[in-house]
PDB file of N, CA and C in Angstrom:
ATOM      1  N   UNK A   1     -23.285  19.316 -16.750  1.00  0.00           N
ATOM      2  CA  UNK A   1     -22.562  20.467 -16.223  1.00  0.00           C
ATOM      3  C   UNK A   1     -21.696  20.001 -15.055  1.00  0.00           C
ATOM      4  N   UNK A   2     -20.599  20.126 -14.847  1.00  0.00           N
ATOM      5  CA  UNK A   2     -19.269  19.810 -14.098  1.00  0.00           C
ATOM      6  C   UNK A   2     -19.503  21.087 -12.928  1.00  0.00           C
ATOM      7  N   UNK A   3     -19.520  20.663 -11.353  1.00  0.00           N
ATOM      8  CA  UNK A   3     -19.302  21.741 -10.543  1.00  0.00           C
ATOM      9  C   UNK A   3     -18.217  21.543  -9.773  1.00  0.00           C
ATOM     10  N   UNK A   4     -16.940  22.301  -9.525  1.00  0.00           N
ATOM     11  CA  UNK A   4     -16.140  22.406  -9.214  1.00  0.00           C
ATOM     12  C   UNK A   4     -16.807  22.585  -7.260  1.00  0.00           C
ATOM     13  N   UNK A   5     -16.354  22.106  -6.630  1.00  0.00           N
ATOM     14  CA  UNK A   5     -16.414  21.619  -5.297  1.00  0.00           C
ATOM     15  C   UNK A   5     -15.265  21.344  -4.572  1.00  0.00           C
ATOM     16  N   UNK A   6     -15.682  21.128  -3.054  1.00  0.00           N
ATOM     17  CA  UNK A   6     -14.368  20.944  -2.342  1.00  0.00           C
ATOM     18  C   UNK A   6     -14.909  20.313  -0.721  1.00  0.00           C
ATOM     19  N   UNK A   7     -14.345  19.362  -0.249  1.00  0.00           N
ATOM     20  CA  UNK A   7     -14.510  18.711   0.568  1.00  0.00           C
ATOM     21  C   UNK A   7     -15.161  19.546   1.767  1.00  0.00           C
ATOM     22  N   UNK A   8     -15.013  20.804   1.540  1.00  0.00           N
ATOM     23  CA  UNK A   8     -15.844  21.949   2.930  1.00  0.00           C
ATOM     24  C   UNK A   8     -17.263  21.967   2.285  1.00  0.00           C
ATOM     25  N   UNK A   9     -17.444  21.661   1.117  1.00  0.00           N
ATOM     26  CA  UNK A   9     -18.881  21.865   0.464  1.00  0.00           C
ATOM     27  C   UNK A   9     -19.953  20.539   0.541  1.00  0.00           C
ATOM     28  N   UNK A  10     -19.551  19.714  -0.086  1.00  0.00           N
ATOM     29  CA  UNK A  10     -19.879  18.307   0.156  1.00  0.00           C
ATOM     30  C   UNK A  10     -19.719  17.516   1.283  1.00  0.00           C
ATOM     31  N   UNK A  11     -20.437  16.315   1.480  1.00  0.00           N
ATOM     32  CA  UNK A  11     -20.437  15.152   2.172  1.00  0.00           C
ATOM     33  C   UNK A  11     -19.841  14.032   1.512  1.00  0.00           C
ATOM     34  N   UNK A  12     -18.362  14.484   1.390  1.00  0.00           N
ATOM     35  CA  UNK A  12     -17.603  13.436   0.448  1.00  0.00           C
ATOM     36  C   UNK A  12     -18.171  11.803   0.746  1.00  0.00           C
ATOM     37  N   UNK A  13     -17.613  11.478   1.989  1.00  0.00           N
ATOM     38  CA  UNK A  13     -17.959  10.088   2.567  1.00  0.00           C
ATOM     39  C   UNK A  13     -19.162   9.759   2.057  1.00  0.00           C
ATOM     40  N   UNK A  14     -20.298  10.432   2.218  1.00  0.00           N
ATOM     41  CA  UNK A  14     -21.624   9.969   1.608  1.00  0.00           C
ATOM     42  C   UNK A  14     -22.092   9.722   0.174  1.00  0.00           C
ATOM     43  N   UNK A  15     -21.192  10.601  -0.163  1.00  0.00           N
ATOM     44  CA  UNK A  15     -21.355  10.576  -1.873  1.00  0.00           C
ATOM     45  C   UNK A  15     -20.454   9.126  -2.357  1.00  0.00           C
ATOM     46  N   UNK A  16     -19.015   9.322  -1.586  1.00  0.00           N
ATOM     47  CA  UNK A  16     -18.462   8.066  -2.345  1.00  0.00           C
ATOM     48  C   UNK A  16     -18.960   6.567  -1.883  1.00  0.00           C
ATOM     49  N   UNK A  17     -19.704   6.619  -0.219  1.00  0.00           N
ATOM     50  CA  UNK A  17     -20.603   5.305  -0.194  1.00  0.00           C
ATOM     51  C   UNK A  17     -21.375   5.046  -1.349  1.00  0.00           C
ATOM     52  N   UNK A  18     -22.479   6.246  -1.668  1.00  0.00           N
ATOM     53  CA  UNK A  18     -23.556   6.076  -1.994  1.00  0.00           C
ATOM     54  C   UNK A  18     -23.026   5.963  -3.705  1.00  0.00           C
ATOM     55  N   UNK A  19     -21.787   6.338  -4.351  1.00  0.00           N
ATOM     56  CA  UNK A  19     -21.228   5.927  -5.919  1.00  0.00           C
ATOM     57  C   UNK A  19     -20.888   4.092  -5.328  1.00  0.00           C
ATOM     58  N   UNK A  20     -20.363   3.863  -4.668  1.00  0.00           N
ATOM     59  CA  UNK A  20     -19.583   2.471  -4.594  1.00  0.00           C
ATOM     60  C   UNK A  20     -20.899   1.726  -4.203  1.00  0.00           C
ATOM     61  N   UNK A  21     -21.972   1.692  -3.609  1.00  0.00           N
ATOM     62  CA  UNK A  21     -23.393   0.918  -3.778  1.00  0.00           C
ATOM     63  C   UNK A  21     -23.686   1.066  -5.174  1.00  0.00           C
ATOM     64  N   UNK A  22     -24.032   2.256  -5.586  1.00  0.00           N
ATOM     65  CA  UNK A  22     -24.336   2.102  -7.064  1.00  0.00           C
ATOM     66  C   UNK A  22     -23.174   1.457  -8.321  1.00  0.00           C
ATOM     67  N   UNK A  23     -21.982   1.511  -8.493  1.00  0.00           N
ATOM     68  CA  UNK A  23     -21.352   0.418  -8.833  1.00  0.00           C
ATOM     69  C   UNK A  23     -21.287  -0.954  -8.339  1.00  0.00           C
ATOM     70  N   UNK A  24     -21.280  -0.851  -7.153  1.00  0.00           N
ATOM     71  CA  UNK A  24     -21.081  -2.450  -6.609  1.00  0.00           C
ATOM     72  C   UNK A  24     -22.145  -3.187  -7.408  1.00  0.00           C
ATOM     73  N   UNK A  25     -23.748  -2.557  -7.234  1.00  0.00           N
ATOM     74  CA  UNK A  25     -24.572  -3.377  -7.856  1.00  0.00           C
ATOM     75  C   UNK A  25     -24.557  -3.779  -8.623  1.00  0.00           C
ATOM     76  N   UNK A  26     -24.039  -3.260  -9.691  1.00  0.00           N
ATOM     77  CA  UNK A  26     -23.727  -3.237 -11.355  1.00  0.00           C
ATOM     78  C   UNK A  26     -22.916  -4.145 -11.610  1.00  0.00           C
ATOM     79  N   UNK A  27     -22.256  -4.418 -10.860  1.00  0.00           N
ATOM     80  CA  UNK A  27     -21.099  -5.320 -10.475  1.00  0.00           C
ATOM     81  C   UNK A  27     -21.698  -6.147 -11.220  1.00  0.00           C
ATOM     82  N   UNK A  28     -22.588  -6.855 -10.493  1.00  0.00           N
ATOM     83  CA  UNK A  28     -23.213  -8.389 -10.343  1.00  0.00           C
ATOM     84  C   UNK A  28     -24.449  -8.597 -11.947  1.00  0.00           C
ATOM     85  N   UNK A  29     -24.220  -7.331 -12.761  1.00  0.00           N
ATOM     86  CA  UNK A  29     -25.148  -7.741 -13.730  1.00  0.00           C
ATOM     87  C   UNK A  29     -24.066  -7.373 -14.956  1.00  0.00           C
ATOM     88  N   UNK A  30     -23.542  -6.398 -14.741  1.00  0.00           N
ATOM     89  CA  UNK A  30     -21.555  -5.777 -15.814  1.00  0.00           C
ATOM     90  C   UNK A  30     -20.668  -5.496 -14.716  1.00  0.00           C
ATOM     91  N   UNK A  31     -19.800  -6.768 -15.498  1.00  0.00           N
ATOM     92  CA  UNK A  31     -18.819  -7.046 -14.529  1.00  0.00           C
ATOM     93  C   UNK A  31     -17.575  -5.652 -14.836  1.00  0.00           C
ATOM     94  N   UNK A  32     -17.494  -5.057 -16.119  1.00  0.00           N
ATOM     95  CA  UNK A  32     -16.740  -3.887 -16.243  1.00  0.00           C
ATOM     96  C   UNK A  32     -16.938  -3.033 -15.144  1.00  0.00           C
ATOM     97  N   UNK A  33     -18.171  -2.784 -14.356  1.00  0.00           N
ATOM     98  CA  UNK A  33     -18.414  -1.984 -13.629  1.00  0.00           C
ATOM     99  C   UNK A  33     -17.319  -1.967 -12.604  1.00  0.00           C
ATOM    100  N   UNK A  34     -16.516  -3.172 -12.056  1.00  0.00           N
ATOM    101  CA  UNK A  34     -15.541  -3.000 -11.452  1.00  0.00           C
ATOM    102  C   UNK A  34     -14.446  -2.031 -11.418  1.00  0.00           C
ATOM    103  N   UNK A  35     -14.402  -1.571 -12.625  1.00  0.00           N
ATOM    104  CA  UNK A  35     -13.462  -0.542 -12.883  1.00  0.00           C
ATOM    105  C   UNK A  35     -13.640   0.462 -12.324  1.00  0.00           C
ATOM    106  N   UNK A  36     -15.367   0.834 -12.693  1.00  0.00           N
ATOM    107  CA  UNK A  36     -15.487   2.185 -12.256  1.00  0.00           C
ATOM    108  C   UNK A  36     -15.894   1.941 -10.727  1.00  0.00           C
ATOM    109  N   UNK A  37     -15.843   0.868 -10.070  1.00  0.00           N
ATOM    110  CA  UNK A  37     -15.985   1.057  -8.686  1.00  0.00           C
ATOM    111  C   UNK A  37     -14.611   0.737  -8.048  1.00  0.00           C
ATOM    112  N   UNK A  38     -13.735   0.476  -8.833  1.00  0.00           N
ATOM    113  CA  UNK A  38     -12.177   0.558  -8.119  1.00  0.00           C
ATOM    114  C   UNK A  38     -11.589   2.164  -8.028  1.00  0.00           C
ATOM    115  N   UNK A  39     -12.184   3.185  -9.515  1.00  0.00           N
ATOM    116  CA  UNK A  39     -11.988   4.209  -9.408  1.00  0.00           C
ATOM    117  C   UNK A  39     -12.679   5.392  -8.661  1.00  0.00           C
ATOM    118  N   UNK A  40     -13.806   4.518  -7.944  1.00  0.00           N
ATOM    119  CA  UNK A  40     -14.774   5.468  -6.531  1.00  0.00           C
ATOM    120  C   UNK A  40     -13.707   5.171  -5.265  1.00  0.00           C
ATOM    121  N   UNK A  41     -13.542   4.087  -5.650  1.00  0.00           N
ATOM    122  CA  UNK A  41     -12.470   4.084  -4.175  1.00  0.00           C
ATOM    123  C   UNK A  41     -11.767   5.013  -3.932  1.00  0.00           C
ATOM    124  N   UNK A  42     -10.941   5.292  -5.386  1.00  0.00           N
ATOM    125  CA  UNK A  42      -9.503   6.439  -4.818  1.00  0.00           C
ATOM    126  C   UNK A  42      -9.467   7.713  -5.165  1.00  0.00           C
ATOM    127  N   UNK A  43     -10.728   7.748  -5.803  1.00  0.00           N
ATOM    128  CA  UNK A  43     -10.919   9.102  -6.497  1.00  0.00           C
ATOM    129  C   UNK A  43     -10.770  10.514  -5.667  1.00  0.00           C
ATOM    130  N   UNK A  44     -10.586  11.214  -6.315  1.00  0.00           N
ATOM    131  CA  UNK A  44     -10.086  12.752  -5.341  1.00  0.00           C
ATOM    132  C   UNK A  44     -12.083  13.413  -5.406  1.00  0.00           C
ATOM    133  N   UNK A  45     -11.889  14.607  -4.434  1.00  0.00           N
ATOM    134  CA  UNK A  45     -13.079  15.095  -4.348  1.00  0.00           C
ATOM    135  C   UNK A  45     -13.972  15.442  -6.157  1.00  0.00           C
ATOM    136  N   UNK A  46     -13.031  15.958  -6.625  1.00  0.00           N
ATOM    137  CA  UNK A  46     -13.540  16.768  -8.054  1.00  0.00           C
ATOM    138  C   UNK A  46     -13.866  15.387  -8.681  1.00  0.00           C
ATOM    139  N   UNK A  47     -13.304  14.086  -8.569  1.00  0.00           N
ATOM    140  CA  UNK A  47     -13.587  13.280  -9.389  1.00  0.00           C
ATOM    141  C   UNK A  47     -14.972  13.045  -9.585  1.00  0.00           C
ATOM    142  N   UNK A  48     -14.851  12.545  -8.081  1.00  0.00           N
ATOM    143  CA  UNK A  48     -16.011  11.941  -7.484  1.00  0.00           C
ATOM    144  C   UNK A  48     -17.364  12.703  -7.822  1.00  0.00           C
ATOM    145  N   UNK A  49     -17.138  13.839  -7.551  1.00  0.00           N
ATOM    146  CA  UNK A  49     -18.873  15.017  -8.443  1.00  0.00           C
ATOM    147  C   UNK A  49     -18.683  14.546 -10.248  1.00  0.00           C
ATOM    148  N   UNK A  50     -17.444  14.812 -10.592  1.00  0.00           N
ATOM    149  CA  UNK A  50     -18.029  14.676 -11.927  1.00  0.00           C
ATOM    150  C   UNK A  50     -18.488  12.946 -12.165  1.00  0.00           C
ATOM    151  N   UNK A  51     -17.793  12.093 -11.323  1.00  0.00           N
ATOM    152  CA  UNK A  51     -18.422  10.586 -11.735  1.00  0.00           C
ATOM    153  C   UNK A  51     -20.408  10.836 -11.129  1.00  0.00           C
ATOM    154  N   UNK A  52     -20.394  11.567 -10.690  1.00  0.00           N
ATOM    155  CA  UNK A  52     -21.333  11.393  -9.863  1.00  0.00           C
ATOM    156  C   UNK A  52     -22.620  12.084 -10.951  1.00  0.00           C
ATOM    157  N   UNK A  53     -22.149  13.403 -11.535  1.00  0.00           N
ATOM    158  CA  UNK A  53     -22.728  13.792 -12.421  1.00  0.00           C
ATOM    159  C   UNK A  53     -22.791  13.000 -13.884  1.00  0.00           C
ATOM    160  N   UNK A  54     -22.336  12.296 -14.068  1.00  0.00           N
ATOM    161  CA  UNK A  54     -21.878  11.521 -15.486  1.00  0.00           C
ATOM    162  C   UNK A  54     -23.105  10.091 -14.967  1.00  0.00           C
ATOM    163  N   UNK A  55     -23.575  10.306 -13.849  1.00  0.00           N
ATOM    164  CA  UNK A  55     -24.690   8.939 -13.476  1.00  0.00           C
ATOM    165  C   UNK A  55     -25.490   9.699 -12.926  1.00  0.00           C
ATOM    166  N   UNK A  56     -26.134  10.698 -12.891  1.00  0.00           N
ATOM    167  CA  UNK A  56     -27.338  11.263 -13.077  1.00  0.00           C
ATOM    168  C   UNK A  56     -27.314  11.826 -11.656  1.00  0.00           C
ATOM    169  N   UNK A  57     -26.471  11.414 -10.727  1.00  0.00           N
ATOM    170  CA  UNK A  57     -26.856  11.905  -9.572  1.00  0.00           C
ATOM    171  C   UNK A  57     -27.283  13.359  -9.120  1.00  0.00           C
ATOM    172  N   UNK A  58     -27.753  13.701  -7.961  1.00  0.00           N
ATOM    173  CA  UNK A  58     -28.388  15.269  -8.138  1.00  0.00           C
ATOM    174  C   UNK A  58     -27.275  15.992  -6.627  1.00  0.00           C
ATOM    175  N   UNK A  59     -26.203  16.534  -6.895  1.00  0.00           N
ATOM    176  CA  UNK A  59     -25.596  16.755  -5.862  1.00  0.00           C
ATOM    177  C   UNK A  59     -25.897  17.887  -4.907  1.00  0.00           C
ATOM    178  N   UNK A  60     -27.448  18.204  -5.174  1.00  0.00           N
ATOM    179  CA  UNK A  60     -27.605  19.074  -3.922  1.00  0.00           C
ATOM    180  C   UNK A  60     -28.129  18.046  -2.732  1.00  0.00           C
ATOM    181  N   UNK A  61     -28.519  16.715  -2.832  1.00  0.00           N
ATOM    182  CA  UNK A  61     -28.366  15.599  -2.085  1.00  0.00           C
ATOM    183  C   UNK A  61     -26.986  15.651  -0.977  1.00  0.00           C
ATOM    184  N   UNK A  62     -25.787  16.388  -1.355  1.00  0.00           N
ATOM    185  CA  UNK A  62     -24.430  15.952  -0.685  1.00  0.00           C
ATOM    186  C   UNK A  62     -23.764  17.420   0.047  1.00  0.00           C
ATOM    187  N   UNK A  63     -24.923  18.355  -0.237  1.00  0.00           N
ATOM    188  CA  UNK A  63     -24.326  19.525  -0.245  1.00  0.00           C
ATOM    189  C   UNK A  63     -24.608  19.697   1.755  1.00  0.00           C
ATOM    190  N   UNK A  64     -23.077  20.211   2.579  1.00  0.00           N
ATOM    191  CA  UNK A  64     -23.507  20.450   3.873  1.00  0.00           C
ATOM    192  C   UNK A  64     -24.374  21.417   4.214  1.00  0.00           C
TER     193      UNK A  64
END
């Protein structure tokens, strides 16, 4: 399920640290993972929840 969000709702910064640790790691075992941690870098707020949801994350973790 996709939740539409907005930078007054979330802890963007924390969420996109805590996606770019979880790619980075991945890094070092699938190297494709680079991709998807080049696309945590620049990603807009909405991205970032749905990448976040698409890896299991639980975003009441990010919620202010």
């Amino acid at each position: 399920m996709y939740t539409t969000v907005s930078s007054d709702d979330i802890d963007v910064s924390r969420l996109r640290e805590d996606l770019m640790d979880h790619f980075g790691t991945a890094t070092g075992f699938f190297p494709a993972a680079t991709a998807d941690l080049t696309e945590v870098q620049s990603a807009s707020v909405q991205k970032l929840v749905d990448i976040a949801e698409d890896n299991g994350f639980d975003m009441r973790k990010y919620l202010k």
